[in-house]
Protein backbone atom coordinates (compact mmCIF):
# COMPACT_ATOMS: atom_id res chain seq x y z
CA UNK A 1 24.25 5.42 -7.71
CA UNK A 2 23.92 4.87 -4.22
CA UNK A 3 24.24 1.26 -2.71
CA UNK A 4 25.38 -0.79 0.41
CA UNK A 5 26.31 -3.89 1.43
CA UNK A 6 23.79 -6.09 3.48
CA UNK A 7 24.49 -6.17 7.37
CA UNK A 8 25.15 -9.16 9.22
CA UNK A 9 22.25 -7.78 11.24
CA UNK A 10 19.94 -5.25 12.24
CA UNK A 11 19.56 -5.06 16.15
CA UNK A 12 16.55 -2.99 17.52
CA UNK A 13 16.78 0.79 17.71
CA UNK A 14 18.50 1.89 21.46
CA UNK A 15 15.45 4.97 20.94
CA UNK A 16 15.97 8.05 19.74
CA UNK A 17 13.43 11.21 20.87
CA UNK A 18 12.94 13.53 17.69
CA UNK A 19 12.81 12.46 13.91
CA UNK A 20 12.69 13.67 10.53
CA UNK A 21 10.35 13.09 7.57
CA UNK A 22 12.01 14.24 4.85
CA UNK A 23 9.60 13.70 1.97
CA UNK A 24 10.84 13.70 -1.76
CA UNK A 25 8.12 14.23 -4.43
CA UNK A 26 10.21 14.96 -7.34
CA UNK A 27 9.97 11.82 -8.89
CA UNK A 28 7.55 10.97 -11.99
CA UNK A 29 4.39 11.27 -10.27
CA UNK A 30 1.21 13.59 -9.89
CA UNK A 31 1.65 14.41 -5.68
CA UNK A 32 -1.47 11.46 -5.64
CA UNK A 33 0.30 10.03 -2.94
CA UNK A 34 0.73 12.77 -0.67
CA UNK A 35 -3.12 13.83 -1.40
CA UNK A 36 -4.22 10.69 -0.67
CA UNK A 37 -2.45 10.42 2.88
CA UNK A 38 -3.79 13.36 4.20
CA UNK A 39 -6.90 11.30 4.17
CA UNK A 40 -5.39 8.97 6.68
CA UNK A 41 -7.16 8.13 10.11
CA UNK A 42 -5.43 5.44 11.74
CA UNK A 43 -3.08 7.22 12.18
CA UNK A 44 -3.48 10.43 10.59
CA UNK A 45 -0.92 13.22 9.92
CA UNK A 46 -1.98 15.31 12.97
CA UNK A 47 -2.07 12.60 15.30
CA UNK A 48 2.07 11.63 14.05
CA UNK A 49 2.86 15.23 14.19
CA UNK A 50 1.24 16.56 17.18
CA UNK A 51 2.20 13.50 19.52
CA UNK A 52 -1.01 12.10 19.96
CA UNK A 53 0.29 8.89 19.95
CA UNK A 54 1.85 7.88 23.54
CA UNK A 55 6.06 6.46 22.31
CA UNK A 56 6.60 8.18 20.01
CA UNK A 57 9.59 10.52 19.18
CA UNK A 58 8.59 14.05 18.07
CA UNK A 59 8.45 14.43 14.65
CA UNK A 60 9.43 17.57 11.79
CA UNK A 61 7.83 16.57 8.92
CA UNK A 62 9.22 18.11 5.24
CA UNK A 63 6.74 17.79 2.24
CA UNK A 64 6.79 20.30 -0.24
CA UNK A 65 2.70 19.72 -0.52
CA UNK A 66 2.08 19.94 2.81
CA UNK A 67 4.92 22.87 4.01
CA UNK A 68 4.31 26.63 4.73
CA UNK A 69 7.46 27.31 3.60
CA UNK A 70 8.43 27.93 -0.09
CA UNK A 71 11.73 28.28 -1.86
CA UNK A 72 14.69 28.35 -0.28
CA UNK A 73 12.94 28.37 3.00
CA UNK A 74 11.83 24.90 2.61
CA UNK A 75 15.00 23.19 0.90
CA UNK A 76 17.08 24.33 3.49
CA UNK A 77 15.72 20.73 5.48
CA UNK A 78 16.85 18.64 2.51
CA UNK A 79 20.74 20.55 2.68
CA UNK A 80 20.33 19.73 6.58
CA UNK A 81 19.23 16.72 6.17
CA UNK A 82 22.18 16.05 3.84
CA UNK A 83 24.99 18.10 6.30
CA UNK A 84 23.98 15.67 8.57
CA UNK A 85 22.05 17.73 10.70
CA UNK A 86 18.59 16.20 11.03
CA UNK A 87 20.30 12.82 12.84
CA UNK A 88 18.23 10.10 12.02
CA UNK A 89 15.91 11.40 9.42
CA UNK A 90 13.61 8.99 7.14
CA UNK A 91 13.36 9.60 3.15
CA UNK A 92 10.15 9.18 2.02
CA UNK A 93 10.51 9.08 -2.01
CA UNK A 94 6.81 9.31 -4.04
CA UNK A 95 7.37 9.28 -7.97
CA UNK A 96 9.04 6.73 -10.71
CA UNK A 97 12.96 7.72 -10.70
CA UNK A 98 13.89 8.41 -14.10
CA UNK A 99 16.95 7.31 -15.48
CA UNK A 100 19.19 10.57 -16.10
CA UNK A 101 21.90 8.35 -17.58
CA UNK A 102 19.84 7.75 -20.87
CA UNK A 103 20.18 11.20 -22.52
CA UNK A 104 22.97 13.66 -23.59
CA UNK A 105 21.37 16.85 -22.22
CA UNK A 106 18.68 17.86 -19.50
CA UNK A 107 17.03 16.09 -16.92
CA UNK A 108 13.42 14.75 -16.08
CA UNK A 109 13.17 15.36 -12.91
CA UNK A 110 14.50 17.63 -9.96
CA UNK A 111 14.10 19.98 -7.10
CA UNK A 112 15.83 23.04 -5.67
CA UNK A 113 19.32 24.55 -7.01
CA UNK A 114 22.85 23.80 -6.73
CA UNK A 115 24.71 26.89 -5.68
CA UNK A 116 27.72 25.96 -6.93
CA UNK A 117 26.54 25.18 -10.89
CA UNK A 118 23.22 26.95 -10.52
CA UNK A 119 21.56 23.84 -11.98
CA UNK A 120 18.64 21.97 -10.74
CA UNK A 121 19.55 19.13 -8.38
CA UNK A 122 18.21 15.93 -10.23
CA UNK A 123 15.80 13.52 -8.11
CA UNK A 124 18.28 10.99 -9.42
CA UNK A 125 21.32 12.99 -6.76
CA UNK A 126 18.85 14.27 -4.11
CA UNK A 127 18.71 10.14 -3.52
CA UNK A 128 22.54 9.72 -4.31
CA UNK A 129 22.68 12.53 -1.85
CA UNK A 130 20.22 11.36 1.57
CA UNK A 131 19.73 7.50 0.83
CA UNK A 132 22.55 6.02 2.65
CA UNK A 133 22.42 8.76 5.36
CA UNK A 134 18.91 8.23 6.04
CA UNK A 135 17.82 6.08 9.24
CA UNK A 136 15.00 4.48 7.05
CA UNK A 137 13.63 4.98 3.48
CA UNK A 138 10.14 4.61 2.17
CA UNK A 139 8.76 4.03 -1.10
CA UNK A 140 5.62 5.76 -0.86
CA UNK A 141 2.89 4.52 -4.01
CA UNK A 142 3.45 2.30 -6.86
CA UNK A 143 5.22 4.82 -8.81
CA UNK A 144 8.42 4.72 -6.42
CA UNK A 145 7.93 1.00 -5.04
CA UNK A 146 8.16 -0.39 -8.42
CA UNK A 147 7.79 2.24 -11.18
CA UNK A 148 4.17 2.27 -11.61
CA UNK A 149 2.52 3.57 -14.92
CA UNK A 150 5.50 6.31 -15.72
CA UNK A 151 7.37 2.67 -16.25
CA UNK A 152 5.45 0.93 -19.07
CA UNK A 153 6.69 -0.48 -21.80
CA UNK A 154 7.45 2.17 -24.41
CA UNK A 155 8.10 5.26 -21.85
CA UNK A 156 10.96 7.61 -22.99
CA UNK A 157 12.13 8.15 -19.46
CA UNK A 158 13.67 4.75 -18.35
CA UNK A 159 12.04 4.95 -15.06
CA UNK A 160 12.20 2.18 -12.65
CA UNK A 161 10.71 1.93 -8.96
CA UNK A 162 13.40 2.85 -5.78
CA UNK A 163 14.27 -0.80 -5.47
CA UNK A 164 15.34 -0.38 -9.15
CA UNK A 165 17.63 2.02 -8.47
CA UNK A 166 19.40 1.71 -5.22
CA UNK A 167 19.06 -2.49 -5.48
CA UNK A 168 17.81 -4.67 -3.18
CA UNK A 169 20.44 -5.10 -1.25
CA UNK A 170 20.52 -1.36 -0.16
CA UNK A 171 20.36 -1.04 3.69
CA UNK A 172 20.16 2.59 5.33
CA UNK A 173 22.08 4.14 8.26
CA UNK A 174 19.82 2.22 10.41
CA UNK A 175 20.26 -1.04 8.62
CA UNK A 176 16.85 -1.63 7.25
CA UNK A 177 15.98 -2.32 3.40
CA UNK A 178 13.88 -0.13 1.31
CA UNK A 179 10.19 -0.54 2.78
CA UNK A 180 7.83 -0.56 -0.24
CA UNK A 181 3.62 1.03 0.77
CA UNK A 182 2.55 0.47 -3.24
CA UNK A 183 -0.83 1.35 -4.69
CA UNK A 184 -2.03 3.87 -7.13
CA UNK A 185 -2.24 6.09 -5.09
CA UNK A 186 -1.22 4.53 -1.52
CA UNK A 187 -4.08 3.64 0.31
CA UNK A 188 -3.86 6.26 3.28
CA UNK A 189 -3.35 4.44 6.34
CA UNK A 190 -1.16 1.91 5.18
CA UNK A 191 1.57 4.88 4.15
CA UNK A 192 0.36 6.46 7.69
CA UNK A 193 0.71 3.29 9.66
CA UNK A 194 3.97 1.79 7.98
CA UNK A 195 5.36 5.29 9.43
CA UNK A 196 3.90 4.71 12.67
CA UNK A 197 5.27 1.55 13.20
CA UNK A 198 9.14 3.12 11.80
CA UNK A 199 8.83 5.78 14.71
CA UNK A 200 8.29 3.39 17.51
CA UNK A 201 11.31 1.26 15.82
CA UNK A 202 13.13 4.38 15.74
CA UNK A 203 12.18 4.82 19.55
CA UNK A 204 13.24 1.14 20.71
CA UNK A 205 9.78 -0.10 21.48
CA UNK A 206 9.04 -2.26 18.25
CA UNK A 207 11.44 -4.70 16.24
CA UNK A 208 12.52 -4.82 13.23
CA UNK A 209 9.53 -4.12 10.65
CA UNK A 210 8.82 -7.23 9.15
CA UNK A 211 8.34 -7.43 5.49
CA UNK A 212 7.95 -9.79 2.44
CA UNK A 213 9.89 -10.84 -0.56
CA UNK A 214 8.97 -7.82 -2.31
CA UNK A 215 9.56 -5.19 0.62
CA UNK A 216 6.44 -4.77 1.63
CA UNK A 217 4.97 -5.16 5.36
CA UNK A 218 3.69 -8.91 5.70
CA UNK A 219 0.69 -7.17 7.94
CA UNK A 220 -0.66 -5.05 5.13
CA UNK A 221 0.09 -7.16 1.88
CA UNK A 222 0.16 -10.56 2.98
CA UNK A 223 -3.62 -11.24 2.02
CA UNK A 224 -5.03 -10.98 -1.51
CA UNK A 225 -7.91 -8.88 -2.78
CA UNK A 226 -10.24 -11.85 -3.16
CA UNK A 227 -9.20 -12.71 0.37
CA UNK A 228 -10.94 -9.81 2.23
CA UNK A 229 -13.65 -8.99 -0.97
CA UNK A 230 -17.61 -9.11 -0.22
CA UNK A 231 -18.65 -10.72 -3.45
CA UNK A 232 -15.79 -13.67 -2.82
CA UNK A 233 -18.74 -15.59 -1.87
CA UNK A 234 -20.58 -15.29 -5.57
CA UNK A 235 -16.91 -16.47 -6.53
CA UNK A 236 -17.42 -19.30 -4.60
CA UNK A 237 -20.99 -20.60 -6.33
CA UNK A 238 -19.62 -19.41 -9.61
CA UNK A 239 -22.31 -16.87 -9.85
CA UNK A 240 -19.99 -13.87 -12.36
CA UNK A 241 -21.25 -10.51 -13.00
CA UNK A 242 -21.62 -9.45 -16.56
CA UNK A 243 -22.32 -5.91 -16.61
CA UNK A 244 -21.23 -3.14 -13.97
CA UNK A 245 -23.57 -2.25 -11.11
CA UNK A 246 -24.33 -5.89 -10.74
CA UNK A 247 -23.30 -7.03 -6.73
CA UNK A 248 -21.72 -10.36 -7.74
CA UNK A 249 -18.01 -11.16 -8.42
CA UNK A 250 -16.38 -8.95 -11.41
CA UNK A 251 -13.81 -11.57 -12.04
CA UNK A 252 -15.26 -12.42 -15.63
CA UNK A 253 -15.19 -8.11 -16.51
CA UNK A 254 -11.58 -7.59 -15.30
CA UNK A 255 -11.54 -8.05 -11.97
CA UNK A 256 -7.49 -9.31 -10.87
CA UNK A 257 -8.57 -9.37 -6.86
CA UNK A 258 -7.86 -13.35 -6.54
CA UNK A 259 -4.33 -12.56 -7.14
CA UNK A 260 -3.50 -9.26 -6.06
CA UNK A 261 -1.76 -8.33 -2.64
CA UNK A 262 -3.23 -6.11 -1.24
CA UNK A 263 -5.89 -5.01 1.50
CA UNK A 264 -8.66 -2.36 0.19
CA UNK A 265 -11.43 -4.92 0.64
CA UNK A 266 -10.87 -5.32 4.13
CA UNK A 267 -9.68 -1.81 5.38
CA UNK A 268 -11.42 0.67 2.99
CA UNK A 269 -10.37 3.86 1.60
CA UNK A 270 -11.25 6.38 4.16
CA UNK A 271 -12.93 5.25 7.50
CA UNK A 272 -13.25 1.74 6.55
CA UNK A 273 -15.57 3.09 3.48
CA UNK A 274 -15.00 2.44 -0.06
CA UNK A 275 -11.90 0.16 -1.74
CA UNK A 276 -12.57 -1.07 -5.38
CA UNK A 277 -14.10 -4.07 -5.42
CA UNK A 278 -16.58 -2.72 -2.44
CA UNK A 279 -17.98 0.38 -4.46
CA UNK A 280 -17.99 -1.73 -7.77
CA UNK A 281 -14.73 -1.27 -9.28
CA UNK A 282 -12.77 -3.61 -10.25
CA UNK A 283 -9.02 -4.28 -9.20
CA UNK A 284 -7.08 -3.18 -11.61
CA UNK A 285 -3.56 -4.82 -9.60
CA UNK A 286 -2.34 -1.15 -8.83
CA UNK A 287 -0.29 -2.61 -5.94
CA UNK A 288 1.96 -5.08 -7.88
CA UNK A 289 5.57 -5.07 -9.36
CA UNK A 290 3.77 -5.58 -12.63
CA UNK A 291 1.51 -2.77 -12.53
CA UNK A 292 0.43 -1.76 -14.66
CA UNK A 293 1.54 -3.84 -18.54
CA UNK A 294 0.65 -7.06 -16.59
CA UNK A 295 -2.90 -6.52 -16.37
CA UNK A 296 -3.69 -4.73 -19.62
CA UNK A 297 -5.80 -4.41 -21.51
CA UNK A 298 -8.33 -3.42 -18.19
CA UNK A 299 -11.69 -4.47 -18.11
CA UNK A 300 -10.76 -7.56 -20.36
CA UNK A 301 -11.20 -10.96 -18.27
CA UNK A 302 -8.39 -12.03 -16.62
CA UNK A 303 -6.55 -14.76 -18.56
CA UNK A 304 -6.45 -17.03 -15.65
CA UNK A 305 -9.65 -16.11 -14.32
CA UNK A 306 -11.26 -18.64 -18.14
CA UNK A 307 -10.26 -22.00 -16.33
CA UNK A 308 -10.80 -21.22 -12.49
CA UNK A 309 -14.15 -19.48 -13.42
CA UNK A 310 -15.37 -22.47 -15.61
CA UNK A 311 -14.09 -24.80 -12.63
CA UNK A 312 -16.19 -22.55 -9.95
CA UNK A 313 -19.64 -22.65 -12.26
CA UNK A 314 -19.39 -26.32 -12.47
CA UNK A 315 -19.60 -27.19 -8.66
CA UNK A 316 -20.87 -23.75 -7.91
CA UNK A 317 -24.37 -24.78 -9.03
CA UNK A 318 -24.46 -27.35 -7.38
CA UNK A 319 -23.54 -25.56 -4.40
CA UNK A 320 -26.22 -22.76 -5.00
CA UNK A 321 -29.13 -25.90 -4.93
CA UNK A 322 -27.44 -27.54 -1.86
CA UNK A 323 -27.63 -24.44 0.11
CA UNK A 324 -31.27 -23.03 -1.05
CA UNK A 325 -32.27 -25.87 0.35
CA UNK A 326 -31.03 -25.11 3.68
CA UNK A 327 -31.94 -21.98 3.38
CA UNK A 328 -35.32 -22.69 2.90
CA UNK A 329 -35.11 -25.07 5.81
CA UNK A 330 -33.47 -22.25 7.91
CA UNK A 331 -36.47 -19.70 7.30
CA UNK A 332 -38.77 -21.55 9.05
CA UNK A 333 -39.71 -21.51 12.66
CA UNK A 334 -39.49 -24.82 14.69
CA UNK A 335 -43.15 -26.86 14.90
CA UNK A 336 -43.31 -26.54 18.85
CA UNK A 337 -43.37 -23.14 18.50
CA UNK A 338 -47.64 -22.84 18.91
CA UNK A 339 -50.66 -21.21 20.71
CA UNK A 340 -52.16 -25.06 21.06
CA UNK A 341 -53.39 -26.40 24.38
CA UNK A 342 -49.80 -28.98 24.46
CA UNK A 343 -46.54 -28.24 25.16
CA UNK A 344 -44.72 -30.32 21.90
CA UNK A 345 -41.34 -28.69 22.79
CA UNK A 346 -40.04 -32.52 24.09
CA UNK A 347 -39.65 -30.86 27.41
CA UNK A 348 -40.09 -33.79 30.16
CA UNK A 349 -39.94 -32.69 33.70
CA UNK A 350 -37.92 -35.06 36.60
CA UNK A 351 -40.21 -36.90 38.92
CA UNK A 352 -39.61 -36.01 42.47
């Protein structure tokens, strides 16, 4: 298993002008990921690869979803990548990585063919392999941040998130940590954006990325679901839906947004439209470490959610009255506002 010590520290990128994307999606997963960023906008795909985007270096990007080439035409990048020859490069892993340690014959996961045994190449070695020699590594979805649903109790695999398996204290060739985009799958400009902001790191015009206790950037999980959610206001007055289809807060029918990172109410799914909790769904906590055994059964209330609830209807009422009555003081036009023969506005012109 690869693994590195942590580096006194990690000065800002001198700029380099071309980069790799070498993008592994042989772990546990269903390519959901990949899919979902090609819905990105800000930036998108074609923007990153056709150098729309003034500072940036140019940029080869290697996903078997997304390539032209088949076969050995398109694993030739990942033995380049490995020789050394696409210097820097950034791994992008999407997929739990399955623990090949756990059985006596097989393997769960791999890509492409080792010329010398004529076996598959596991995931589990194609990381072994580019990890350390990559200038950054991404965790792209749940799945690879943190293990995602392959990793629930009672799985047969022993998968675990990349985090899992190269530790935390992993650092690439260009010093940085694992940097973690979770959610099931990725929302599409996060993924798109957390590259964006690696590129111009990679060209010596941003610092260091800046992320949280869990690897992922402060900027795009530092704010909960609740945080950023249109019906946080029914929250607020204690005023719960019951059934689905209702506009009010979904806390009380399995609704996790109050303590979920993450920032689908506030940036949408594609173009600003859609996220959960804004079309009606419920958050479900896809973005988490726990994801998902944490917050089963789904659809059941929350267990914290009994208490701050009750706490919310008792003032919450009170609230609601306060405010219709300001309301109803609000909706109505000011008294000097007449066709009468007086002005009644208080208006009192100076004496010259």
């Amino acid at each position: 298993m690869a693994t590195a010590s942590l580096p006194q520290s990690s000065p800002r990128s001198s700029g380099v002008s071309e980069v790799h994307i070498v993008w592994l999606t042989a772990g546990l997963g269903c390519d959901g990921d990949t899919v979902s960023v090609t819905a990105a906008e800000q930036p998108s795909i074609e923007d990153i690869l056709l150098g729309a985007i003034p500072g940036i270096p140019k940029v080869h990007l290697h996903n078997p979803v997304l390539a032209m080439e088949v076969g050995d035409a398109f694993m030739k990048h990942f033995y380049e990548a490995e020789k050394g020859s696409y210097d820097p490069f950034v791994l992008v892993v999407e997929g739990s990585i399955p623990n090949e340690r756990i059985k006596s014959e097989g393997y769960w996961a791999a890509q492409g063919t080792d010329y010398n045994t004529g076996q598959p190449i596991t995931t589990c070695e194609w990381i072994d392999r580019l990890a350390l020699k990559a200038w950054g590594v991404i965790a792209c979805g749940t799945c690879a941040a943190y293990g995602g649903i392959h990793a629930m109790a009672g799985n047969p695999t022993g998968c675990m998130g990349l985090v899992d398996y190269l530790g935390k204290n992993f650092r690439s060739a260009g010093g940085l940590p694992i940097v973690n985009v979770p959610g099931c799958p990725v929302q599409p400009d996060n993924m798109m954006e957390t590259v964006l902001y690696l590129l111009y790191q990679a060209a010596g015009l941003s610092p260091i990325i800046p992320l949280d206790d869990q690897l992922r950037p402060t900027w795009l999980f530092g704010k909960t679901v609740h945080e950023g959610c249109d019906r946080a206001g029914y929250y607020e007055q204690g005023d719960f839906a019951h059934e689905y289809g209702s506009p009010k807060c979904l806390v009380k029918i399995g609704c996790w947004g109050p303590v979920v990172n993450c920032n689908v109410t506030k940036r949408g799914w594609m173009r600003g439209i859609g996220g959960c909790p804004n079309v009606g769904g419920i958050c479900i906590a896809c973005t988490m470490p726990g994801f998902p055994d944490k917050f089963m059964p789904f659809m059941d209330q929350p267990p914290g959610a009994t208490l701050s609830s009750a706490v919310a209807v008792s003032y919450g009422r009170a609230m609601r009255a306060l405010r219709s009555i300001t309301n109803n003081t609000a909706n109505k036009e000011p008294k000097w506002r007449h066709r009468g023969p007086k002005l009644t506005t208080g208006y009192q012109p100076a004496a010259y």
